[in-house]
PDB file of N, CA and C in Angstrom:
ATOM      1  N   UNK A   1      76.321  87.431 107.230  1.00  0.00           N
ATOM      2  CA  UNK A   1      77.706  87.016 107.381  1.00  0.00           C
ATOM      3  C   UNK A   1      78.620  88.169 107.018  1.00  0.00           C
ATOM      4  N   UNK A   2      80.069  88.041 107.471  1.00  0.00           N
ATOM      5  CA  UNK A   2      80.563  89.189 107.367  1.00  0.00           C
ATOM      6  C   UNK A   2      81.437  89.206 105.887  1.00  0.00           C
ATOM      7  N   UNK A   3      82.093  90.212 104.961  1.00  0.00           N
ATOM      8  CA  UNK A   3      82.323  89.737 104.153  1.00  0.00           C
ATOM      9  C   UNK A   3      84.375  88.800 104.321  1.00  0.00           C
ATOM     10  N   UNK A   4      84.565  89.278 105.535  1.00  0.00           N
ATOM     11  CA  UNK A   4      85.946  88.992 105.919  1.00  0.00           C
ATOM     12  C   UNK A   4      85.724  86.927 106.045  1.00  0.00           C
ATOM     13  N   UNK A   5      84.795  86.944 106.745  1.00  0.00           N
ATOM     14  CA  UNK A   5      84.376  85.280 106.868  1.00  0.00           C
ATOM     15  C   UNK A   5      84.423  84.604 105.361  1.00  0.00           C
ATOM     16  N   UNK A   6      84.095  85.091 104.439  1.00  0.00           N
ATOM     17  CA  UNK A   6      83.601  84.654 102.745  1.00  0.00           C
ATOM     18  C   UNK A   6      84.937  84.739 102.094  1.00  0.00           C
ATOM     19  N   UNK A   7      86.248  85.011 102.425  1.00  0.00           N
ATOM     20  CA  UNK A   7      87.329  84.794 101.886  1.00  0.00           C
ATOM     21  C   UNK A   7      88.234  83.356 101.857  1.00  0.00           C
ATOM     22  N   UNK A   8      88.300  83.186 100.559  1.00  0.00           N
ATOM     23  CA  UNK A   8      89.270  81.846 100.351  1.00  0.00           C
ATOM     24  C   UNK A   8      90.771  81.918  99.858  1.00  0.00           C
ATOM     25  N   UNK A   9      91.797  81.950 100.845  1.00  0.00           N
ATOM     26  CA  UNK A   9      92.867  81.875 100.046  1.00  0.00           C
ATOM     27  C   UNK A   9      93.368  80.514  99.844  1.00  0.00           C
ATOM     28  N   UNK A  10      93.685  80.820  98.144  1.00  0.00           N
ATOM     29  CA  UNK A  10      94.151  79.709  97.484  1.00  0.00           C
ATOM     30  C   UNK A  10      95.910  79.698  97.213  1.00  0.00           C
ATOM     31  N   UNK A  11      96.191  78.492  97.633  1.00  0.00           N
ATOM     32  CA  UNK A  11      97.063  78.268  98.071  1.00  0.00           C
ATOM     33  C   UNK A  11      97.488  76.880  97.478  1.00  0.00           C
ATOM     34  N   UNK A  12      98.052  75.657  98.239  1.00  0.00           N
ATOM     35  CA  UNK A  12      99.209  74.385  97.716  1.00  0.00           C
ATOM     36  C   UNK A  12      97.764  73.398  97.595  1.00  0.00           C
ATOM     37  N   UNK A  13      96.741  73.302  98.337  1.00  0.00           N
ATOM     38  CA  UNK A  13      95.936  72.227  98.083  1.00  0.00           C
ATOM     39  C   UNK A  13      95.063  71.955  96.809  1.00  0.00           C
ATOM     40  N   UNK A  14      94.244  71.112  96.470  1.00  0.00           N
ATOM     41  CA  UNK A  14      93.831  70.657  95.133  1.00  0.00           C
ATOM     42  C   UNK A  14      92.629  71.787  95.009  1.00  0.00           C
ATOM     43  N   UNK A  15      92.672  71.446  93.416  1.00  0.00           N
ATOM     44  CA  UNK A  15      91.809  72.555  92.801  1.00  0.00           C
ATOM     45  C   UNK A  15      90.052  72.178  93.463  1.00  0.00           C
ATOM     46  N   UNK A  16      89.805  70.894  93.532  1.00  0.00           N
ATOM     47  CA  UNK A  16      88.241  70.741  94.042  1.00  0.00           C
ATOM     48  C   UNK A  16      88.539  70.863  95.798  1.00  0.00           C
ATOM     49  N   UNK A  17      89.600  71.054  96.493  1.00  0.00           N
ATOM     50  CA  UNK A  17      89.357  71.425  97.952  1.00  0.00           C
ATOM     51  C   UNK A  17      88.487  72.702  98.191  1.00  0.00           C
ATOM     52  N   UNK A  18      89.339  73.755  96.938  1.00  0.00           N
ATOM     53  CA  UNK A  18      88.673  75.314  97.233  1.00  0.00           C
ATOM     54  C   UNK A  18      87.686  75.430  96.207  1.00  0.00           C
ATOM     55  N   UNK A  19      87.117  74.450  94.867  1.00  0.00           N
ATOM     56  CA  UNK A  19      86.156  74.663  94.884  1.00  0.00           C
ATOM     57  C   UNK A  19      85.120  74.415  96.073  1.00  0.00           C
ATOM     58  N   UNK A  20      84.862  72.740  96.797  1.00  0.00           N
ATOM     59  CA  UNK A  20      84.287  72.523  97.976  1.00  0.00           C
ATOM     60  C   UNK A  20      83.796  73.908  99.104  1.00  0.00           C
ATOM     61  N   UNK A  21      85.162  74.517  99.267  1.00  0.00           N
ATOM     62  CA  UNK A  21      85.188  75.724 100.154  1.00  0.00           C
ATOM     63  C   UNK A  21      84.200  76.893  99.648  1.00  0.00           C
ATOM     64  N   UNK A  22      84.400  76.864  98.487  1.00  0.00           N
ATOM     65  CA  UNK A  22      83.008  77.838  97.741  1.00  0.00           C
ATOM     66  C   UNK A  22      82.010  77.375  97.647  1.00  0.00           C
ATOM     67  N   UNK A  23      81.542  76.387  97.306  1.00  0.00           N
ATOM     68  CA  UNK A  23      80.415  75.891  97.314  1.00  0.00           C
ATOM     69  C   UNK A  23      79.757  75.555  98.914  1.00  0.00           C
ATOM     70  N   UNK A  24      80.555  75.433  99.598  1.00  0.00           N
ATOM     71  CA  UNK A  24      80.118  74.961 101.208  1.00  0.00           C
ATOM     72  C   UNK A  24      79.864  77.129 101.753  1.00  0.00           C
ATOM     73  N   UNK A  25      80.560  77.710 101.113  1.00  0.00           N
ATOM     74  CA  UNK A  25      80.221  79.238 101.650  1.00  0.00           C
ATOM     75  C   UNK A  25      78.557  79.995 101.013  1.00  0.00           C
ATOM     76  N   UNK A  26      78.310  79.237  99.837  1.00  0.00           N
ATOM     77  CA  UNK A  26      77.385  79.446  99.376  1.00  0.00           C
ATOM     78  C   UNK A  26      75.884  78.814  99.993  1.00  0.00           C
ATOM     79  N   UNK A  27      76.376  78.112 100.238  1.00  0.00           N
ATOM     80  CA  UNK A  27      75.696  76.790 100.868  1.00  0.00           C
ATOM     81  C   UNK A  27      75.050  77.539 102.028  1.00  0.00           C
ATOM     82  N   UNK A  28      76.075  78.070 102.739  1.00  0.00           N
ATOM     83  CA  UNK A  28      75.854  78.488 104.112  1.00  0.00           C
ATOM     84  C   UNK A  28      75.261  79.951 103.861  1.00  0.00           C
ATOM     85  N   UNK A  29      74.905  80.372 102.970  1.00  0.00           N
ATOM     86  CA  UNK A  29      74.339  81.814 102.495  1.00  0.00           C
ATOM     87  C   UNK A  29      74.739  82.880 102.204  1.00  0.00           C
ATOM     88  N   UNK A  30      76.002  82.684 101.959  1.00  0.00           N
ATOM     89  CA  UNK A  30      76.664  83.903 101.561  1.00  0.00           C
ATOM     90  C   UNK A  30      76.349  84.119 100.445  1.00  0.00           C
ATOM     91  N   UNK A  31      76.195  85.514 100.314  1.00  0.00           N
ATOM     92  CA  UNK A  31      76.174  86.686  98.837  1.00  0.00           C
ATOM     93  C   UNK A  31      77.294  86.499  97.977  1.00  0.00           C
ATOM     94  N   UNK A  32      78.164  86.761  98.409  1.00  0.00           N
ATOM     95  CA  UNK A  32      79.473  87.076  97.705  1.00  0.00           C
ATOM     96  C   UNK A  32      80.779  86.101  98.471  1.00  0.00           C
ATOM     97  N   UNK A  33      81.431  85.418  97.921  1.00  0.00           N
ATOM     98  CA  UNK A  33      82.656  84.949  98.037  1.00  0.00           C
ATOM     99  C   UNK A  33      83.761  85.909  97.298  1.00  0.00           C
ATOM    100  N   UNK A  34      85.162  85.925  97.779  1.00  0.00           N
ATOM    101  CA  UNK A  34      86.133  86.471  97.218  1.00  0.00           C
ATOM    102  C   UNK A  34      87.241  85.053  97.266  1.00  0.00           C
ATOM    103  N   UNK A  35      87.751  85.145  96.233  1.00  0.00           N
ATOM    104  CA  UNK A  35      89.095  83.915  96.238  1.00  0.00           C
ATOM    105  C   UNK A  35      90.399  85.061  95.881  1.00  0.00           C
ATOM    106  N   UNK A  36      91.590  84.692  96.928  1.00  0.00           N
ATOM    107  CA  UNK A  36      92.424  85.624  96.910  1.00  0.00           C
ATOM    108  C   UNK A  36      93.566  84.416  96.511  1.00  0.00           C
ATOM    109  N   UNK A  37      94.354  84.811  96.381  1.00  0.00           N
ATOM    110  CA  UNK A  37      95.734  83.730  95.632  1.00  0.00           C
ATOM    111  C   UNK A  37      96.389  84.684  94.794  1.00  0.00           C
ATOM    112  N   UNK A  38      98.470  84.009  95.863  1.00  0.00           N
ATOM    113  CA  UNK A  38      99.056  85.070  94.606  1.00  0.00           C
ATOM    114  C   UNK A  38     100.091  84.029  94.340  1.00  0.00           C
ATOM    115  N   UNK A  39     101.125  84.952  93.578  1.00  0.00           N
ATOM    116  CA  UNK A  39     102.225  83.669  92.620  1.00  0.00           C
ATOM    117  C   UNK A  39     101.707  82.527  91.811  1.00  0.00           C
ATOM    118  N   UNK A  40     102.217  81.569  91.836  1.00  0.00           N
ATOM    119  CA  UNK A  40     101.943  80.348  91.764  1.00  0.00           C
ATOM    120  C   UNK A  40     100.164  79.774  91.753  1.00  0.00           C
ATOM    121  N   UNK A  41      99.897  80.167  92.579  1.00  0.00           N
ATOM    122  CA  UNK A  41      98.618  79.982  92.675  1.00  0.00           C
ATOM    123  C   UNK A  41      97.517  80.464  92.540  1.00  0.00           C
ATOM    124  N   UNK A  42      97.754  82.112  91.471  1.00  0.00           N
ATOM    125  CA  UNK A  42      97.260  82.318  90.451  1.00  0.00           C
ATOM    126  C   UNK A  42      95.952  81.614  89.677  1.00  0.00           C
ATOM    127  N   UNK A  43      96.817  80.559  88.554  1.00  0.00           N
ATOM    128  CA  UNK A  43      95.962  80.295  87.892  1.00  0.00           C
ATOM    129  C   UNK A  43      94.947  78.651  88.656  1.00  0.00           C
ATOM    130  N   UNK A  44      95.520  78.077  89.436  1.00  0.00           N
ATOM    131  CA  UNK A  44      94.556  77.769  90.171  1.00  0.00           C
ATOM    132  C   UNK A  44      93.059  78.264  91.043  1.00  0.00           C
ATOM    133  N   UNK A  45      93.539  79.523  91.221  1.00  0.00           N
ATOM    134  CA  UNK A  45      92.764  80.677  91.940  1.00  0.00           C
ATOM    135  C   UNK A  45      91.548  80.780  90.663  1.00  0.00           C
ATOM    136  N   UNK A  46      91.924  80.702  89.619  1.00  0.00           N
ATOM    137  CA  UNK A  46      91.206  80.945  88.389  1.00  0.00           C
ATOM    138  C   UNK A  46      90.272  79.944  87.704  1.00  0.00           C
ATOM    139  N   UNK A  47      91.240  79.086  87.908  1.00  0.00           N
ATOM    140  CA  UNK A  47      90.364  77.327  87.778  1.00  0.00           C
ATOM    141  C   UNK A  47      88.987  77.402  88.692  1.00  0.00           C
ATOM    142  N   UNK A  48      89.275  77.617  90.025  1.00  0.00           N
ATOM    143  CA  UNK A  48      88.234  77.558  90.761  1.00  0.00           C
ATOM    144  C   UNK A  48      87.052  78.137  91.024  1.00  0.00           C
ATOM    145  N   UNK A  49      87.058  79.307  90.528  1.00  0.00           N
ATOM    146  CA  UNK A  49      86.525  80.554  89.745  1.00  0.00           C
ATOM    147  C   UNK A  49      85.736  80.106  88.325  1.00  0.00           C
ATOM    148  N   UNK A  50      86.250  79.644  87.863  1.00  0.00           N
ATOM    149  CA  UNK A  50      85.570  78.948  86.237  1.00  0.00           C
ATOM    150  C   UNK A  50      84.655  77.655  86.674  1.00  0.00           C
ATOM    151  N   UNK A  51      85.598  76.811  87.505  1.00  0.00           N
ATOM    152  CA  UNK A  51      84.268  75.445  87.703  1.00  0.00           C
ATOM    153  C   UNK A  51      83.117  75.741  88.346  1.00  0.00           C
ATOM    154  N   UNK A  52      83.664  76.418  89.692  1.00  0.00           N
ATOM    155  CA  UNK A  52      82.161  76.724  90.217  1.00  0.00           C
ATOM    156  C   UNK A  52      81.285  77.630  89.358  1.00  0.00           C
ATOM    157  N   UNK A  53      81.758  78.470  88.423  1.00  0.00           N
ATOM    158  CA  UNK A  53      80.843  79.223  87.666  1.00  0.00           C
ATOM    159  C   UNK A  53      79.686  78.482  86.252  1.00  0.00           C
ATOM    160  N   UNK A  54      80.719  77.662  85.590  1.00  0.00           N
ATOM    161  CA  UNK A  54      80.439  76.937  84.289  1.00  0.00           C
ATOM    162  C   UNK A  54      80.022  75.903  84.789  1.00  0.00           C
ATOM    163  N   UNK A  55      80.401  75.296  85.520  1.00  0.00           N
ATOM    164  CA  UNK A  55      80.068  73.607  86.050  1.00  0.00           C
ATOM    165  C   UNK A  55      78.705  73.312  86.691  1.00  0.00           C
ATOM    166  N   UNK A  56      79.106  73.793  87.896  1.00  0.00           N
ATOM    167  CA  UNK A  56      78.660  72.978  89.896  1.00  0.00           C
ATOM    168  C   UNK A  56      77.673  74.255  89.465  1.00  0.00           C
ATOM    169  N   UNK A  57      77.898  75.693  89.661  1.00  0.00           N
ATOM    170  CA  UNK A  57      76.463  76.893  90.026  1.00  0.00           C
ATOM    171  C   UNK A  57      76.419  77.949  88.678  1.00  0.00           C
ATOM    172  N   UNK A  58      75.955  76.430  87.475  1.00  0.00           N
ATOM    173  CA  UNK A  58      75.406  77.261  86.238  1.00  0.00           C
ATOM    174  C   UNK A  58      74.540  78.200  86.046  1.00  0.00           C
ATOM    175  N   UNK A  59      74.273  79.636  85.898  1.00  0.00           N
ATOM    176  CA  UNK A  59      73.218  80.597  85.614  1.00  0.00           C
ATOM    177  C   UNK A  59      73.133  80.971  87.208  1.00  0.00           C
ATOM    178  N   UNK A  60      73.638  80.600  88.347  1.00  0.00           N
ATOM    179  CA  UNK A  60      73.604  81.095  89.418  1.00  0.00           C
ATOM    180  C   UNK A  60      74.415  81.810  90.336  1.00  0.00           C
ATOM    181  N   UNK A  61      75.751  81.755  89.809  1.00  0.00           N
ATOM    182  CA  UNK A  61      76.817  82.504  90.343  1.00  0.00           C
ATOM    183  C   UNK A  61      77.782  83.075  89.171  1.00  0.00           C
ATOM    184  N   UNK A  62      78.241  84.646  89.318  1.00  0.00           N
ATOM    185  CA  UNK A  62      78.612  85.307  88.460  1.00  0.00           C
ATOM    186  C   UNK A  62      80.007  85.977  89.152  1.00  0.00           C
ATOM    187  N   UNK A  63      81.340  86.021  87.846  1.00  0.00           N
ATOM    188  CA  UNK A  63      82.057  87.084  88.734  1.00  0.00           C
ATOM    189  C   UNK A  63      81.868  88.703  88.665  1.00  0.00           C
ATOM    190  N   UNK A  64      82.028  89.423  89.490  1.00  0.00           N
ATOM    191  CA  UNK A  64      81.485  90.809  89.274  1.00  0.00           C
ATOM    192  C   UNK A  64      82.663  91.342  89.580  1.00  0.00           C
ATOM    193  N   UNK A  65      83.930  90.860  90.080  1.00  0.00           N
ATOM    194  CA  UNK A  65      85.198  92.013  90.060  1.00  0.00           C
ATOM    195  C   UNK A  65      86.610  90.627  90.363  1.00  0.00           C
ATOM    196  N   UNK A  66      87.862  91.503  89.538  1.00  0.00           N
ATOM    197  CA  UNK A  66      88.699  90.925  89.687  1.00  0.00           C
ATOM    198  C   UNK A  66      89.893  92.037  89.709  1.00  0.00           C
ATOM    199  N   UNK A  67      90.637  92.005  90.945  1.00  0.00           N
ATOM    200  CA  UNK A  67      91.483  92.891  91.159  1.00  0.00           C
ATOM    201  C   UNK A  67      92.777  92.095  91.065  1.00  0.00           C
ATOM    202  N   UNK A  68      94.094  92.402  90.428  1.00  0.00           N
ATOM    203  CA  UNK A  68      95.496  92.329  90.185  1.00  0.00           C
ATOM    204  C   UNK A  68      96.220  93.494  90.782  1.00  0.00           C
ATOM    205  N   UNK A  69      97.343  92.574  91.400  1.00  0.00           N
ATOM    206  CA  UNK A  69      98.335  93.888  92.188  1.00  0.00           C
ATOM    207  C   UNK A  69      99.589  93.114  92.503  1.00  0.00           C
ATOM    208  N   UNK A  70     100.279  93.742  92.972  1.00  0.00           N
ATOM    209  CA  UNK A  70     101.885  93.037  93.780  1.00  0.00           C
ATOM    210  C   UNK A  70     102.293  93.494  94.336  1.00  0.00           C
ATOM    211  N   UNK A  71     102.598  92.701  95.296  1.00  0.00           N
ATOM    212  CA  UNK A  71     102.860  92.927  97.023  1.00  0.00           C
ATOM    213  C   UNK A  71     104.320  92.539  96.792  1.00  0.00           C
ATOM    214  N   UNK A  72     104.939  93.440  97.644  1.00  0.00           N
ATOM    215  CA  UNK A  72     106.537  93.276  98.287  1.00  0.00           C
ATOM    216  C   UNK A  72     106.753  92.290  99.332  1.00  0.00           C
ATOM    217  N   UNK A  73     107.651  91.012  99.162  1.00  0.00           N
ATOM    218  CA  UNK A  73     107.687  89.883  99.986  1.00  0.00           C
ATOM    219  C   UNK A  73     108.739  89.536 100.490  1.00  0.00           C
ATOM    220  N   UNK A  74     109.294  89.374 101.894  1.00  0.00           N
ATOM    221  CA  UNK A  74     110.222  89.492 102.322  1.00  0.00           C
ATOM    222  C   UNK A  74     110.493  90.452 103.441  1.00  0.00           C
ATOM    223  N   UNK A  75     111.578  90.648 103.461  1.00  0.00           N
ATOM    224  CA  UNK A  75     112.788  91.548 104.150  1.00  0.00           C
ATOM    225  C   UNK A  75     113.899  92.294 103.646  1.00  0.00           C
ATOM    226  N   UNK A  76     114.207  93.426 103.834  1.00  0.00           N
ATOM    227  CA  UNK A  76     115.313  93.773 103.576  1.00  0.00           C
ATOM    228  C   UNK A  76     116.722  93.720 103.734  1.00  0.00           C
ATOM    229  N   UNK A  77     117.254  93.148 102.458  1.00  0.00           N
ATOM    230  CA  UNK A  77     117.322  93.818 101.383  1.00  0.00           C
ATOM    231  C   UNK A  77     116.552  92.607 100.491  1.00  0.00           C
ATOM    232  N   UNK A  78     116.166  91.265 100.890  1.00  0.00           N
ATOM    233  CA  UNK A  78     115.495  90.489  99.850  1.00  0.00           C
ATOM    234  C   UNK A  78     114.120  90.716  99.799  1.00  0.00           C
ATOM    235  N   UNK A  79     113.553  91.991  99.453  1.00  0.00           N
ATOM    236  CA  UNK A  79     112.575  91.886  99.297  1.00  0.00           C
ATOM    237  C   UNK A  79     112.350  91.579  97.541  1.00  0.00           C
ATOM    238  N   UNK A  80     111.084  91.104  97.189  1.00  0.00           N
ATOM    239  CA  UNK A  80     110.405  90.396  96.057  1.00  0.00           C
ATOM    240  C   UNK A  80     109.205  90.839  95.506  1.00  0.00           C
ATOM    241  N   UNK A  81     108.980  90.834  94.498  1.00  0.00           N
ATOM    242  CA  UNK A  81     107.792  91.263  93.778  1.00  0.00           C
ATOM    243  C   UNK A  81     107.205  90.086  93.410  1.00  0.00           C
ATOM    244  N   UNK A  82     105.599  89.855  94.208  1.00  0.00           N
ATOM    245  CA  UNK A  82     104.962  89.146  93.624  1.00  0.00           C
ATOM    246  C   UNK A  82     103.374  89.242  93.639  1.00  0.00           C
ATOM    247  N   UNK A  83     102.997  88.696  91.971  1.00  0.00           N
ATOM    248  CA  UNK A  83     102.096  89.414  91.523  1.00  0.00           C
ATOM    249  C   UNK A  83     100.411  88.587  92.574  1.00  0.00           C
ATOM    250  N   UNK A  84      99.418  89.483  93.044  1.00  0.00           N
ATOM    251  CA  UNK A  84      98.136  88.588  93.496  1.00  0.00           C
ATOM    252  C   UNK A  84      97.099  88.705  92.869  1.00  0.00           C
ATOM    253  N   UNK A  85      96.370  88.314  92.903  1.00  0.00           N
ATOM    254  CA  UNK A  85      94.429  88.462  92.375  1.00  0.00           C
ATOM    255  C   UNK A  85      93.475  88.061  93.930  1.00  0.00           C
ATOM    256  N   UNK A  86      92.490  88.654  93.296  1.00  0.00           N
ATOM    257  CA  UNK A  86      91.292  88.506  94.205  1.00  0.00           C
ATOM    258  C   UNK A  86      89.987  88.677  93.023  1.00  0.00           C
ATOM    259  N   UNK A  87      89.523  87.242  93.321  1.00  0.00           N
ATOM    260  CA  UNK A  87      88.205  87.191  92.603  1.00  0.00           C
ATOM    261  C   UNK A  87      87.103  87.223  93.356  1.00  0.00           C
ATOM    262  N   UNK A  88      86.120  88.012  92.926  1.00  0.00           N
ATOM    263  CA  UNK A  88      84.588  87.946  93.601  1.00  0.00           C
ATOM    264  C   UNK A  88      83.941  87.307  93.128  1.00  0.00           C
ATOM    265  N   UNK A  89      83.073  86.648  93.870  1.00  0.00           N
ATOM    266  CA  UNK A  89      81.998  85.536  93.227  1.00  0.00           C
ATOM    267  C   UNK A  89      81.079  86.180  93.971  1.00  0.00           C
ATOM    268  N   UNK A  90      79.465  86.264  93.220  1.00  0.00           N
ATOM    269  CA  UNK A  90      78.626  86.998  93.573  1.00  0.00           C
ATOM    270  C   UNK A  90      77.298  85.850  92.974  1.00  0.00           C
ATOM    271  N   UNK A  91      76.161  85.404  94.123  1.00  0.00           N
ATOM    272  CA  UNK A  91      75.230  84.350  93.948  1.00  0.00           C
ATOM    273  C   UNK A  91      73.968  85.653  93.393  1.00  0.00           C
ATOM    274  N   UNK A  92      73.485  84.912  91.830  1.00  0.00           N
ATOM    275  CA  UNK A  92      72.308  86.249  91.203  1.00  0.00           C
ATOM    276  C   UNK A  92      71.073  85.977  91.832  1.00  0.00           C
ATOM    277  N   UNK A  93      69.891  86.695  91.988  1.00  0.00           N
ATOM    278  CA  UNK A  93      69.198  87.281  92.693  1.00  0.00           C
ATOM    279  C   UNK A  93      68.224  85.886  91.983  1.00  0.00           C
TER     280      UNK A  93
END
């Protein structure tokens, strides 16, 4: 699978939709998931990241990278600073 297919952005829906979405990517054999989410949806992005890890795929899925940054949003002259993450989820051998 490609790793562009294994991306989840998290966004307005419930915290067990995008766990589901990880667990259904794993399911389907992927190595690595990434969960991307910015603003607001942050620490949801993070929630989902922790259950599937501690919960649902105990001793079987690990995070191995988490990148923070902020993207310029908008138009000029309203453009906006807002902050994103991208978490990797990686299934152990």
């Amino acid at each position: 699978m490609s790793e562009q297919g294994n991306v989840i952005f998290v966004g307005r829906k419930s915290v067990m939709n995008y766990v589901l979405a990880v667990l259904l990517q794993f399911d389907a054999g992927a190595k690595k998931v990434v969960l991307k989410a910015r603003g607001k949806a942050i620490s949801k992005a993070v929630d989902v990241a922790e259950i599937v890890k501690r919960r649902l795929l105990e001793n079987k899925v690990e995070i191995v990278e988490c990148k923070i940054d902020t993207e310029d949003v908008g138009e000029e002259p309203n453009v906006r600073k807002v902050s994103t993450i991208e978490i990797a989820l990686e299934a152990k051998e």
